[in-house]
N, C-alpha and C. Protein backbone atom coordinates (compact mmCIF):
# COMPACT_ATOMS: atom_id res chain seq x y z
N UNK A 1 66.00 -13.88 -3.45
CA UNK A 1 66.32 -12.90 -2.42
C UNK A 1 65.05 -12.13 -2.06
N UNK A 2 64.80 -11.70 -0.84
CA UNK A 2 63.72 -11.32 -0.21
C UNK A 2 63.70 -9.84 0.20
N UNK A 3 63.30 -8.49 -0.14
CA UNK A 3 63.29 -7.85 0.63
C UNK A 3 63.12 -7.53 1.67
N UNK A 4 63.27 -6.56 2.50
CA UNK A 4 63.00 -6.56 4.15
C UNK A 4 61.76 -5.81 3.59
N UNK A 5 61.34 -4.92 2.89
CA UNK A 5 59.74 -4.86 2.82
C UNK A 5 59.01 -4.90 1.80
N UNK A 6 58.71 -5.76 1.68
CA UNK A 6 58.23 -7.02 0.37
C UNK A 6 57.00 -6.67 0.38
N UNK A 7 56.03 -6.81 -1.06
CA UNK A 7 55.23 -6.11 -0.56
C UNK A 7 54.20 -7.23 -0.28
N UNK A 8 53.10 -6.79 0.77
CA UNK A 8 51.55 -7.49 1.42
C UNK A 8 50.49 -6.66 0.47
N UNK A 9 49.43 -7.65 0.86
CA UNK A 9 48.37 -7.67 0.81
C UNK A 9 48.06 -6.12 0.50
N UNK A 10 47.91 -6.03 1.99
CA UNK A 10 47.69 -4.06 2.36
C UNK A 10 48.19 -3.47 1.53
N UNK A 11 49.44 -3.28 0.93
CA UNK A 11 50.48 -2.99 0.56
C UNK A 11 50.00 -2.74 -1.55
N UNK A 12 49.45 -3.90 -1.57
CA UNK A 12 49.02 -3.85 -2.84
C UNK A 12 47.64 -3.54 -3.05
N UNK A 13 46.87 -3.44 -2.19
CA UNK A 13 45.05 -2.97 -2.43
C UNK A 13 45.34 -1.58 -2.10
N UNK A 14 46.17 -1.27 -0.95
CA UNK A 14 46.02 0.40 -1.10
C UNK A 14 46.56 1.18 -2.21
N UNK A 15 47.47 0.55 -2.80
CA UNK A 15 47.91 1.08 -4.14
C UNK A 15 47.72 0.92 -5.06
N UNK A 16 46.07 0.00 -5.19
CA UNK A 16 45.41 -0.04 -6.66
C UNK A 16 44.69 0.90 -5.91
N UNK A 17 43.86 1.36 -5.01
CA UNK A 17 42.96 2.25 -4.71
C UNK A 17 43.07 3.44 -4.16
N UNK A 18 44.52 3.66 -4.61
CA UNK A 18 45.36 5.17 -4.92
C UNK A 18 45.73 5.89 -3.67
N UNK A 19 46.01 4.37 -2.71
CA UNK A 19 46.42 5.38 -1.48
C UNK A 19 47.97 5.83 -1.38
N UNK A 20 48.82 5.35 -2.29
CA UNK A 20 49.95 5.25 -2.28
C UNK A 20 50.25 5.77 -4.35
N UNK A 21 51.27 6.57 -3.88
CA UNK A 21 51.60 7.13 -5.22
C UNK A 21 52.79 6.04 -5.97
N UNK A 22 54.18 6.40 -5.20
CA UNK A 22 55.00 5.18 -5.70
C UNK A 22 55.40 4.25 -4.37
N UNK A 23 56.14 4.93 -3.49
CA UNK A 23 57.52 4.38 -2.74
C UNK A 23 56.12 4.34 -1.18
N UNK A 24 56.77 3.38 -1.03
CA UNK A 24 55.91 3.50 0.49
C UNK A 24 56.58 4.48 1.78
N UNK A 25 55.64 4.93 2.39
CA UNK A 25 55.93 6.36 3.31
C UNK A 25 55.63 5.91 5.22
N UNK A 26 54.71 4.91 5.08
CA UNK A 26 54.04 5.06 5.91
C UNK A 26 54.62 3.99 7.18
N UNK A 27 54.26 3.87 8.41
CA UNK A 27 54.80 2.83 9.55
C UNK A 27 54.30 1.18 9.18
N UNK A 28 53.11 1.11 8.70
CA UNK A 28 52.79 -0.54 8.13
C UNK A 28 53.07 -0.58 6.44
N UNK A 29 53.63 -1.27 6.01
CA UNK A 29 54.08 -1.88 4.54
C UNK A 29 53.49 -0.78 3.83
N UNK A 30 54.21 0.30 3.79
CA UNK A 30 54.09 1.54 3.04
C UNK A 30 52.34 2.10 2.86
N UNK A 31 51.58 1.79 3.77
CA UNK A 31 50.86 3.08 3.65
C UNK A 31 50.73 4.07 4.54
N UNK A 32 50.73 5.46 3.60
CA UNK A 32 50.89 6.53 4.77
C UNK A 32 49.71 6.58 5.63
N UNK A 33 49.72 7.20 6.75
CA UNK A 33 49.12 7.75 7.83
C UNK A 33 48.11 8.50 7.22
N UNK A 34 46.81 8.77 7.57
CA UNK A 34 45.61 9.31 7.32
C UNK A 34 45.39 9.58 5.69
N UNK A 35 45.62 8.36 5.32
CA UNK A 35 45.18 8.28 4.11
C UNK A 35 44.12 7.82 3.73
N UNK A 36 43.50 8.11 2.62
CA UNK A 36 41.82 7.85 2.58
C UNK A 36 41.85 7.78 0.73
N UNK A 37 40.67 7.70 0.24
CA UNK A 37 40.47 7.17 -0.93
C UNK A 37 39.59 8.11 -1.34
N UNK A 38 39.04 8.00 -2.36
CA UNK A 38 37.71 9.17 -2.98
C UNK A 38 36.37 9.17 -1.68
N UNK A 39 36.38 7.65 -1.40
CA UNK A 39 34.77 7.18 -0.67
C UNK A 39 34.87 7.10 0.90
N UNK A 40 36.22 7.86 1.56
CA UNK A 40 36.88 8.01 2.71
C UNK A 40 37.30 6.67 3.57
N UNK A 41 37.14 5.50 2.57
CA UNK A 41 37.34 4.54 2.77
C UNK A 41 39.20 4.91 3.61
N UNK A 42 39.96 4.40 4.95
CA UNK A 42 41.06 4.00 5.14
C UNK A 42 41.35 2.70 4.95
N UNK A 43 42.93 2.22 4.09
CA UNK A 43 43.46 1.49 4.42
C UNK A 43 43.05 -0.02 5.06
N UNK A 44 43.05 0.49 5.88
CA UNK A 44 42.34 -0.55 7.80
C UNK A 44 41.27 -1.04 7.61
N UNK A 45 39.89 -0.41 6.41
CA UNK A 45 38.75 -0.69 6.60
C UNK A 45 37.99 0.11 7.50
N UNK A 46 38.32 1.29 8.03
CA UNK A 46 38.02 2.12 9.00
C UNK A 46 37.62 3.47 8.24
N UNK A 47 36.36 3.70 8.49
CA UNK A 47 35.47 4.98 7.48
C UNK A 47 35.47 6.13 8.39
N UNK A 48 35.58 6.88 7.73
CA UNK A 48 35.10 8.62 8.54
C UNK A 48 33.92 8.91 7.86
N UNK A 49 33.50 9.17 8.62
CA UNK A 49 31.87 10.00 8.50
C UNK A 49 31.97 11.64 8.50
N UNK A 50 31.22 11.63 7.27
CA UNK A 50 31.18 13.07 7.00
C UNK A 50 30.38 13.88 7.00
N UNK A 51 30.47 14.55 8.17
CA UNK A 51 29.70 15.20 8.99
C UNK A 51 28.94 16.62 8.02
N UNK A 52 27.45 17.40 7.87
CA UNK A 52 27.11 18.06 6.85
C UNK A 52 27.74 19.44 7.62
N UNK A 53 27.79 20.32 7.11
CA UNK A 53 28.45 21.39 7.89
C UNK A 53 26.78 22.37 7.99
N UNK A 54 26.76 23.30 8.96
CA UNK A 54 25.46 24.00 9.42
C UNK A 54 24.92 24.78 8.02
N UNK A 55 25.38 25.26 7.16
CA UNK A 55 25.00 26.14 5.72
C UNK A 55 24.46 24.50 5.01
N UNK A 56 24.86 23.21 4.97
CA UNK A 56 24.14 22.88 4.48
C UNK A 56 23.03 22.29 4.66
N UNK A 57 23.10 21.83 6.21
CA UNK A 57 21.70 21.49 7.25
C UNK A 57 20.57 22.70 6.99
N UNK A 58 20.91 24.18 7.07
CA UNK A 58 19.85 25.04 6.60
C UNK A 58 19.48 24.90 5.24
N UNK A 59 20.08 24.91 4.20
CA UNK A 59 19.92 24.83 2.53
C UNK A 59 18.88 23.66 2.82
N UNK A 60 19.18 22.59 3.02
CA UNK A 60 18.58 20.79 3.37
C UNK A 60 16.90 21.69 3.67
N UNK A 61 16.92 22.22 4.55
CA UNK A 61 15.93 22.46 5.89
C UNK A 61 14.89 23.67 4.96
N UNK A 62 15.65 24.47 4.11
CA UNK A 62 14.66 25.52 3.53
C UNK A 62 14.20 25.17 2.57
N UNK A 63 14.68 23.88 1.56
CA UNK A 63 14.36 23.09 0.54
C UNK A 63 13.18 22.55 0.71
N UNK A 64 12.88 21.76 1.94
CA UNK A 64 11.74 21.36 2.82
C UNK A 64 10.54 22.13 2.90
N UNK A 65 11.41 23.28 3.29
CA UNK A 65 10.31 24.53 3.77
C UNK A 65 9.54 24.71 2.44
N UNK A 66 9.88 25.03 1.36
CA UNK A 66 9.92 25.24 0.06
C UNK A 66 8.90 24.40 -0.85
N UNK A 67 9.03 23.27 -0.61
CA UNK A 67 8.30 22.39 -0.94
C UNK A 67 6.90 22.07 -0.51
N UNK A 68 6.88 22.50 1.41
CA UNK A 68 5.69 22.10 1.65
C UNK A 68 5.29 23.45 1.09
N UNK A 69 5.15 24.65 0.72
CA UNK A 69 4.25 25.91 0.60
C UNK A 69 4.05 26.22 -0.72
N UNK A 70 4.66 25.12 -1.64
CA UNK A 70 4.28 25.13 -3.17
C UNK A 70 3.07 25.28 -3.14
N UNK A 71 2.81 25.87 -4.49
CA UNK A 71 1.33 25.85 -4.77
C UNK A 71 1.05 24.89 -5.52
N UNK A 72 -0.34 23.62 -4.67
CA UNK A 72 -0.31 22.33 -5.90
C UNK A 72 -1.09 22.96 -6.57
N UNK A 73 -0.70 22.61 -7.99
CA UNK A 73 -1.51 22.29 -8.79
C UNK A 73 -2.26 21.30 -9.32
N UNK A 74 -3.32 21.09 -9.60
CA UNK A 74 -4.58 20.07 -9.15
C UNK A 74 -5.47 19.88 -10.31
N UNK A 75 -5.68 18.80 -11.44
CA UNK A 75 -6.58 19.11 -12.38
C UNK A 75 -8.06 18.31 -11.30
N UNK A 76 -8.90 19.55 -11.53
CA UNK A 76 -9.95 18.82 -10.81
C UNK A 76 -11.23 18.14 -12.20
N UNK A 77 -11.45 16.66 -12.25
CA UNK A 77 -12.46 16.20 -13.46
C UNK A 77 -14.11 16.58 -12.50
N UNK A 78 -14.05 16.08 -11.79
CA UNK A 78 -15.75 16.92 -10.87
C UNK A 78 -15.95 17.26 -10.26
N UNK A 79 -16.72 17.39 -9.32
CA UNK A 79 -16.80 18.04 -7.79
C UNK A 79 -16.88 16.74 -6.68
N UNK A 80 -16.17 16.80 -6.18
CA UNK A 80 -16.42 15.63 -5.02
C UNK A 80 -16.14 15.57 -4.13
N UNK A 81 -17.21 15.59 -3.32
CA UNK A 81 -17.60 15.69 -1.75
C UNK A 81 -17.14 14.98 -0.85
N UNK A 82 -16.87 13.67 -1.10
CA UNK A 82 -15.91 12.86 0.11
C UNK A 82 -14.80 12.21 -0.72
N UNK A 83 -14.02 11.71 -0.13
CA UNK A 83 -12.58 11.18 -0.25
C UNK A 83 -12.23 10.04 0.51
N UNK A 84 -10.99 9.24 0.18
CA UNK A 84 -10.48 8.36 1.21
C UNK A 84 -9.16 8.73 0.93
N UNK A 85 -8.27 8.89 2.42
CA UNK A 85 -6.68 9.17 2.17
C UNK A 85 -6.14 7.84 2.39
N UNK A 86 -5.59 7.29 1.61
CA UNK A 86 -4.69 6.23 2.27
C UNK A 86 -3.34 6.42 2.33
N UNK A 87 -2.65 5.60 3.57
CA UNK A 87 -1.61 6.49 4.55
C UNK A 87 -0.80 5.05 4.27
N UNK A 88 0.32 4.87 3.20
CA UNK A 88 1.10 3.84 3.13
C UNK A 88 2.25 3.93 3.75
N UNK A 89 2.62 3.38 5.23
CA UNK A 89 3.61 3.59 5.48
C UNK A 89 4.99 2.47 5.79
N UNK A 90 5.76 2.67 5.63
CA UNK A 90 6.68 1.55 5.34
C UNK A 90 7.94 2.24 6.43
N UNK A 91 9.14 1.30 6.45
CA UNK A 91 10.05 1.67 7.30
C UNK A 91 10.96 2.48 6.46
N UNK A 92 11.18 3.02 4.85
CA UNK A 92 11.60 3.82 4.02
C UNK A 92 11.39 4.64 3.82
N UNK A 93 9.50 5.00 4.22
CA UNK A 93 9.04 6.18 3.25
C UNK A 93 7.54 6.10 3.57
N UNK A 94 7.10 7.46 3.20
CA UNK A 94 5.71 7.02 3.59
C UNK A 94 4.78 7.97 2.99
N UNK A 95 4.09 7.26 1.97
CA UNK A 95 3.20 7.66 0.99
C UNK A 95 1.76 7.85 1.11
N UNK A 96 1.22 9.36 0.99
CA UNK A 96 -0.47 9.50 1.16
C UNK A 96 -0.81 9.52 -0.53
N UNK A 97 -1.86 8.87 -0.55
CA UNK A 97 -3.05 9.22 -1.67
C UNK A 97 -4.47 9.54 -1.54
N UNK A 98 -4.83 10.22 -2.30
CA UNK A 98 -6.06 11.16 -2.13
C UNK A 98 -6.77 10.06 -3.22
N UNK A 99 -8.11 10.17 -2.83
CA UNK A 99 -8.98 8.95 -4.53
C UNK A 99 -10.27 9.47 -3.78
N UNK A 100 -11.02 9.27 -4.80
CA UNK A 100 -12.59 9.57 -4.30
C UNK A 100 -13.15 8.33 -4.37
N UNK A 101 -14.35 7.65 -4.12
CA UNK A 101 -14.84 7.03 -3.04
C UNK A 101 -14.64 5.76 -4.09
N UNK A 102 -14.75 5.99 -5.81
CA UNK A 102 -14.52 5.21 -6.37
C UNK A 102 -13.12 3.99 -6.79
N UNK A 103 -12.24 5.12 -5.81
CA UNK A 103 -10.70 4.82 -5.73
C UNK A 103 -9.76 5.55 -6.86
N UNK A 104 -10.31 6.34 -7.78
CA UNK A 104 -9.63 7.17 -8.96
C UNK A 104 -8.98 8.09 -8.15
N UNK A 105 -7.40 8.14 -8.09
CA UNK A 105 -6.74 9.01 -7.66
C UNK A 105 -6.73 10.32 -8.44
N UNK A 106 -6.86 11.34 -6.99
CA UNK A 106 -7.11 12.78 -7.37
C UNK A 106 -5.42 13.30 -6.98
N UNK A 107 -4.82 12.93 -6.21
CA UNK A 107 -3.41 13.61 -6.03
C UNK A 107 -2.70 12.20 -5.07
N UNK A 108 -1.63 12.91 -5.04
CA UNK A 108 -0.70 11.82 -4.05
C UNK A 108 0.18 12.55 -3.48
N UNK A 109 1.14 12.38 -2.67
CA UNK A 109 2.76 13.07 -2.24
C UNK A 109 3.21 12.18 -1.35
N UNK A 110 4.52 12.12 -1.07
CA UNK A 110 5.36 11.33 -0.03
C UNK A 110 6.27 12.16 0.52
N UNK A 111 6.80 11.69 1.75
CA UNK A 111 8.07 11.95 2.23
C UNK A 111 9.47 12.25 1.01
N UNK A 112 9.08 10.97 0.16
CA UNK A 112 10.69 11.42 -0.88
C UNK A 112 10.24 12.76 -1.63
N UNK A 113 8.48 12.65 -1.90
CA UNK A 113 8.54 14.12 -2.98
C UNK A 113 8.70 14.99 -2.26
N UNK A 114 8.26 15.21 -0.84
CA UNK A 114 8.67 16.57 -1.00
C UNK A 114 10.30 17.01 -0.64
N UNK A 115 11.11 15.88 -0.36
CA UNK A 115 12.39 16.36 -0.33
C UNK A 115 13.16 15.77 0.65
N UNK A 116 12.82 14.87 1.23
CA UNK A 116 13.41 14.32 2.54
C UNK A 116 14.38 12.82 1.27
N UNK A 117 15.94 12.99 2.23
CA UNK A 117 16.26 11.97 1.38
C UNK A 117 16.69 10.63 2.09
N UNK A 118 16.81 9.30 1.61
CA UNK A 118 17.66 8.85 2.73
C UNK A 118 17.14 8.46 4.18
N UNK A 119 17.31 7.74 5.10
CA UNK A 119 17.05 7.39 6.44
C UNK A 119 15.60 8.27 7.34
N UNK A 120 15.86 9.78 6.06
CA UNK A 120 14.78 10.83 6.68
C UNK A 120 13.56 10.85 6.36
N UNK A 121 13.14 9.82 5.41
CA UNK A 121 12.04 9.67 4.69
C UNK A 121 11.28 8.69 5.37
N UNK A 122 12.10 7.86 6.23
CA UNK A 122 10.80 7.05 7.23
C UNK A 122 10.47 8.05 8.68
N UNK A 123 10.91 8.81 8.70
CA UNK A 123 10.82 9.43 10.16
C UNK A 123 9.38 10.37 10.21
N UNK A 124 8.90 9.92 11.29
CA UNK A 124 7.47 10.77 11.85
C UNK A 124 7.30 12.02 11.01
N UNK A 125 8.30 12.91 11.75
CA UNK A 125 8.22 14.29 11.18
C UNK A 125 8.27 14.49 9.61
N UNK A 126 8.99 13.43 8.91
CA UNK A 126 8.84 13.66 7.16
C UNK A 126 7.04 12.95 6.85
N UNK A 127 7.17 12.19 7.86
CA UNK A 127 5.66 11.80 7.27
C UNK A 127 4.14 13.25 8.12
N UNK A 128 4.51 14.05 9.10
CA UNK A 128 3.82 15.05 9.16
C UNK A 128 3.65 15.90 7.80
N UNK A 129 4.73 15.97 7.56
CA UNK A 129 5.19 17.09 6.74
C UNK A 129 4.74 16.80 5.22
N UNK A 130 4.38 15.74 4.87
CA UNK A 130 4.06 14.59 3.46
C UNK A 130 2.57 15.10 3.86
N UNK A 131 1.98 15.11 5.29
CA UNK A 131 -0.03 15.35 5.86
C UNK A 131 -0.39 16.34 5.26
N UNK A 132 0.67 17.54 5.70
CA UNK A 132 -0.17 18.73 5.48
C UNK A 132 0.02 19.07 4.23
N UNK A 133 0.84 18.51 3.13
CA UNK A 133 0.54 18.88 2.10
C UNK A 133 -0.37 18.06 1.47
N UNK A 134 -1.06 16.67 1.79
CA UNK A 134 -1.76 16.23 1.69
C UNK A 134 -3.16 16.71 2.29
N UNK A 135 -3.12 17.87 3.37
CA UNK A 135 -4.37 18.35 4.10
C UNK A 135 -4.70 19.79 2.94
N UNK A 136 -3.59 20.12 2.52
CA UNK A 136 -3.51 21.34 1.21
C UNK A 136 -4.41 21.25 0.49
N UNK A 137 -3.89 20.11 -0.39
CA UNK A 137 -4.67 19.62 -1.53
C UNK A 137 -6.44 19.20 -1.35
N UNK A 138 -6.60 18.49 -0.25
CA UNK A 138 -7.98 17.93 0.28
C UNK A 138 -8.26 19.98 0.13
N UNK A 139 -7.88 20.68 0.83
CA UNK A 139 -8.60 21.97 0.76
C UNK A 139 -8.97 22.53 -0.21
N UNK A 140 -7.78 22.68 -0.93
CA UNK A 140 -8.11 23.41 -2.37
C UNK A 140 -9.14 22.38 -3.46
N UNK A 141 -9.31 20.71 -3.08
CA UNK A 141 -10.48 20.28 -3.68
C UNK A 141 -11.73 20.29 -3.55
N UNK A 142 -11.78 21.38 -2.12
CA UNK A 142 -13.23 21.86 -1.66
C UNK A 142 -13.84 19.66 -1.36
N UNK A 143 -12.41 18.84 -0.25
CA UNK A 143 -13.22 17.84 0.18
C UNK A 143 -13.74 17.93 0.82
N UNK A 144 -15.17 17.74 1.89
CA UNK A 144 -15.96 17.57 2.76
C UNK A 144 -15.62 16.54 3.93
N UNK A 145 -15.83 15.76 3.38
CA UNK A 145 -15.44 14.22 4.55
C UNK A 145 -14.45 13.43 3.76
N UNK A 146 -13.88 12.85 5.04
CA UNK A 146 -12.63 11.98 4.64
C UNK A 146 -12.50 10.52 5.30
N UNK A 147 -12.50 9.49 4.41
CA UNK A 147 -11.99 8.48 5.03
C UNK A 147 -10.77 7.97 4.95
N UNK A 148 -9.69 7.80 6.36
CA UNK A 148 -8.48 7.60 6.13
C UNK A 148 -8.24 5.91 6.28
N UNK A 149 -7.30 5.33 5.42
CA UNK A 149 -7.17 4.05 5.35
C UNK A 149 -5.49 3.71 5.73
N UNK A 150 -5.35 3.14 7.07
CA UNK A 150 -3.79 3.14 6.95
C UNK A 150 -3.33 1.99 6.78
N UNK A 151 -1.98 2.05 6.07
CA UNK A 151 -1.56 0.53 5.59
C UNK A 151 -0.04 0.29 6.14
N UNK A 152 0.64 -0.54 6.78
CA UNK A 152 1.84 -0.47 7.04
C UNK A 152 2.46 -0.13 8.32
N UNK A 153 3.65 -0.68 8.87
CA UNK A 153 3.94 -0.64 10.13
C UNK A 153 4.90 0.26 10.40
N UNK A 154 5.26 1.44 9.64
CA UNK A 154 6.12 2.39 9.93
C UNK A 154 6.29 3.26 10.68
N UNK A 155 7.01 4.05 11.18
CA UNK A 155 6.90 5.25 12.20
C UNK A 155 5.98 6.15 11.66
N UNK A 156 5.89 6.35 10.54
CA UNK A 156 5.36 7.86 10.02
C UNK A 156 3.91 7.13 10.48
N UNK A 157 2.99 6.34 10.75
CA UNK A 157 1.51 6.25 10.44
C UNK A 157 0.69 7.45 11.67
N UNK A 158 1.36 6.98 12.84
CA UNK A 158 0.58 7.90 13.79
C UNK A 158 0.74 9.39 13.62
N UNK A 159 1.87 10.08 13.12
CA UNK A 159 2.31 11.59 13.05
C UNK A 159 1.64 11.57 11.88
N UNK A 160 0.99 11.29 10.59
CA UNK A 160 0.33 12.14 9.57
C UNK A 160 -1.33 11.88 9.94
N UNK A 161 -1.58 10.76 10.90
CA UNK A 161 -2.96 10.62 11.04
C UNK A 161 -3.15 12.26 12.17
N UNK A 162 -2.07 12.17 12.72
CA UNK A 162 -2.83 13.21 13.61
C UNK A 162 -2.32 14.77 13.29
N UNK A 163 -1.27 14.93 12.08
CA UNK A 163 -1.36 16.03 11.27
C UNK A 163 -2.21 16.04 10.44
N UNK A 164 -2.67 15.59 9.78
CA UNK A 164 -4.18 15.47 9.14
C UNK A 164 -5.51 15.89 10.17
N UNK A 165 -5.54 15.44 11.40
CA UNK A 165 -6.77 15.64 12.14
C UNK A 165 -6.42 16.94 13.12
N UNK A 166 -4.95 17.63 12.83
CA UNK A 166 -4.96 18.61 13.54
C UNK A 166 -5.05 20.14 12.19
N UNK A 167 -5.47 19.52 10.65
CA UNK A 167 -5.53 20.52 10.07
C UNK A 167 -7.24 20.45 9.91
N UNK A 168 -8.00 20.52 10.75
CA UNK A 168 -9.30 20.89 10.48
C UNK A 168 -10.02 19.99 9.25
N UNK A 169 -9.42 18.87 9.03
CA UNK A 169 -10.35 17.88 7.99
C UNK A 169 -11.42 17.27 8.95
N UNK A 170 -12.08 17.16 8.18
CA UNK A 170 -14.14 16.44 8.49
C UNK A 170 -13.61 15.03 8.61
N UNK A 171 -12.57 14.25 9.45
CA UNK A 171 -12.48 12.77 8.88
C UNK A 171 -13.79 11.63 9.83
N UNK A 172 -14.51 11.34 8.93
CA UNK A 172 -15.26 10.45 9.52
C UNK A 172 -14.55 8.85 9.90
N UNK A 173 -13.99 8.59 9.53
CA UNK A 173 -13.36 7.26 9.74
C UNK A 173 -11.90 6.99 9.66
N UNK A 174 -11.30 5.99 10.49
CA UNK A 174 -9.84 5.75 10.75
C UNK A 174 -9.77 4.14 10.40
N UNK A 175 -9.27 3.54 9.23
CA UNK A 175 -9.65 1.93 9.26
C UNK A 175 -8.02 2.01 9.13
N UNK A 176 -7.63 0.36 9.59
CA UNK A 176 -6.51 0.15 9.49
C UNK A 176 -6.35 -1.05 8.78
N UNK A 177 -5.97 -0.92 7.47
CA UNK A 177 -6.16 -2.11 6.48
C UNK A 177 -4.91 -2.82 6.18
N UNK A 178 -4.02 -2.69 7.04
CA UNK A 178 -2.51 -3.72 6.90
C UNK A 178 -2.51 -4.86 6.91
N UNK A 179 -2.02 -5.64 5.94
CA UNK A 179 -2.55 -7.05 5.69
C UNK A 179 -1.83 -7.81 6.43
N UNK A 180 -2.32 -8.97 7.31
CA UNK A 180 -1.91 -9.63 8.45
C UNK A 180 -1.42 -11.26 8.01
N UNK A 181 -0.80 -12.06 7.63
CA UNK A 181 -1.10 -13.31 6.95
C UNK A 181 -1.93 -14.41 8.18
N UNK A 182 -1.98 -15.11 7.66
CA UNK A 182 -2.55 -16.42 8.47
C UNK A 182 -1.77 -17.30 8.99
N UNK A 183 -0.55 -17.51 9.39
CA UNK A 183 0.65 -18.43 8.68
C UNK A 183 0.72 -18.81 7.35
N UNK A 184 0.73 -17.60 6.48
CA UNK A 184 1.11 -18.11 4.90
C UNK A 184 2.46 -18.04 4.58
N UNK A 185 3.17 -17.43 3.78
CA UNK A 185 4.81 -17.31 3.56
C UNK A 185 5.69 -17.60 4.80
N UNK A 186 6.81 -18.22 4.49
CA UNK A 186 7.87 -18.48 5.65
C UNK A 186 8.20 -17.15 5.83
N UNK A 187 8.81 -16.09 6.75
CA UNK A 187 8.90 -15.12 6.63
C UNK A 187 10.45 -14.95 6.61
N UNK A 188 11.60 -13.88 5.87
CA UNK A 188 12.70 -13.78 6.03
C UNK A 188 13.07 -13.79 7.03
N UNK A 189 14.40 -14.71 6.70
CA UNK A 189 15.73 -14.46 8.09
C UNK A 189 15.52 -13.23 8.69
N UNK A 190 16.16 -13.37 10.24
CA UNK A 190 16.44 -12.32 10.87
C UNK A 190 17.42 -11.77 10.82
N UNK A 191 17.24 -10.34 10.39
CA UNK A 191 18.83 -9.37 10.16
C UNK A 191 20.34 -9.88 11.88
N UNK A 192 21.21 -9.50 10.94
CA UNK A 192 21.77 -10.16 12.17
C UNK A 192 23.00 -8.50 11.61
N UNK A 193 22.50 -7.40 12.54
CA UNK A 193 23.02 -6.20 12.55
C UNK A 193 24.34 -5.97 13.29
């Protein structure tokens, strides 16, 4: 014998994933109406996005603030007069390092250190914001001249080269050292978004 509502599919995944307590309530094979899960997952396969509310877009935003006006602290081993910044930028994130001419790194910072999380860490403005605390540090090491080396095809490369050259650094040189192949590696599939 068959019930008239027997249970489906739907019927049994929403009620291992606690959309349903016992008895079904709802217009399709007992799940209720605007029901959602811990991960706002619905039912349907249909997500709500959860929007940050304005108190925490400012908290987000002064955290930032916060970070770039730290005071670095810096062990300095000698005095040294020129530098090379290299500007690694990727479509994730985008990382400066400070090294003197020998390549011994004197400091570093990125987009993730100083606080950007997530999707925000490849964007221009997190990679300005990664410069000038990278233009900080060059100050307080009493650098002179700078050679910047950029690597990588990300958004952030042009916004920290020219937050860097709009904080008053000596940069004598701009090389762009992103490695190009020859036709070597097959290169990955194309995302199919």
């Amino acid at each position: 014998m068959v019930s008239p509502c027997r249970k489906t599919g739907n019927e049994a995944t929403a009620r291992n994933r606690g959309f349903l307590e016992s008895e079904p309530e709802g217009r399709w094979h007992g799940v209720p109406e605007k029901a959602s899960d811990k991960f706002g997952n619905t039912p349907m396969g249909k997500k709500r996005i959860i929007k940050k509310t304005e108190e925490e877009l400012l908290k987000e935003r002064e955290k930032i603030e916060t970070a770039t006006k730290k005071e670095i602290r810096l062990k300095i081993p000698q005095k040294v007069n020129e530098g090379k910044i290299y500007i690694f930028s990727s479509y994730n994130n985008t990382i400066l390092t400070l090294t003197d001419l020998k390549g011994n790194v004197l400091y570093w910072t990125s987009a993730g250190k100083i606080g950007f999380k997530g999707t925000k860490k490849g964007t221009p403005f997190a990679a300005s914001k990664a410069a000038e605390t990278m233009a900080q540090a060059v100050k307080k090491l009493k650098i002179e001249k700078i050679h910047i080396l950029v690597k990588g095809i990300g958004s952030g490369r042009e916004s920290a080269i020219r937050s860097l050259a709009a904080r008053n650094l000596d940069i004598v040189s701009i090389k762009d050292i992103t490695p190009i192949p020859h036709n070597g590696c097959r290169p990955p599939k194309v995302r199919r978004v």
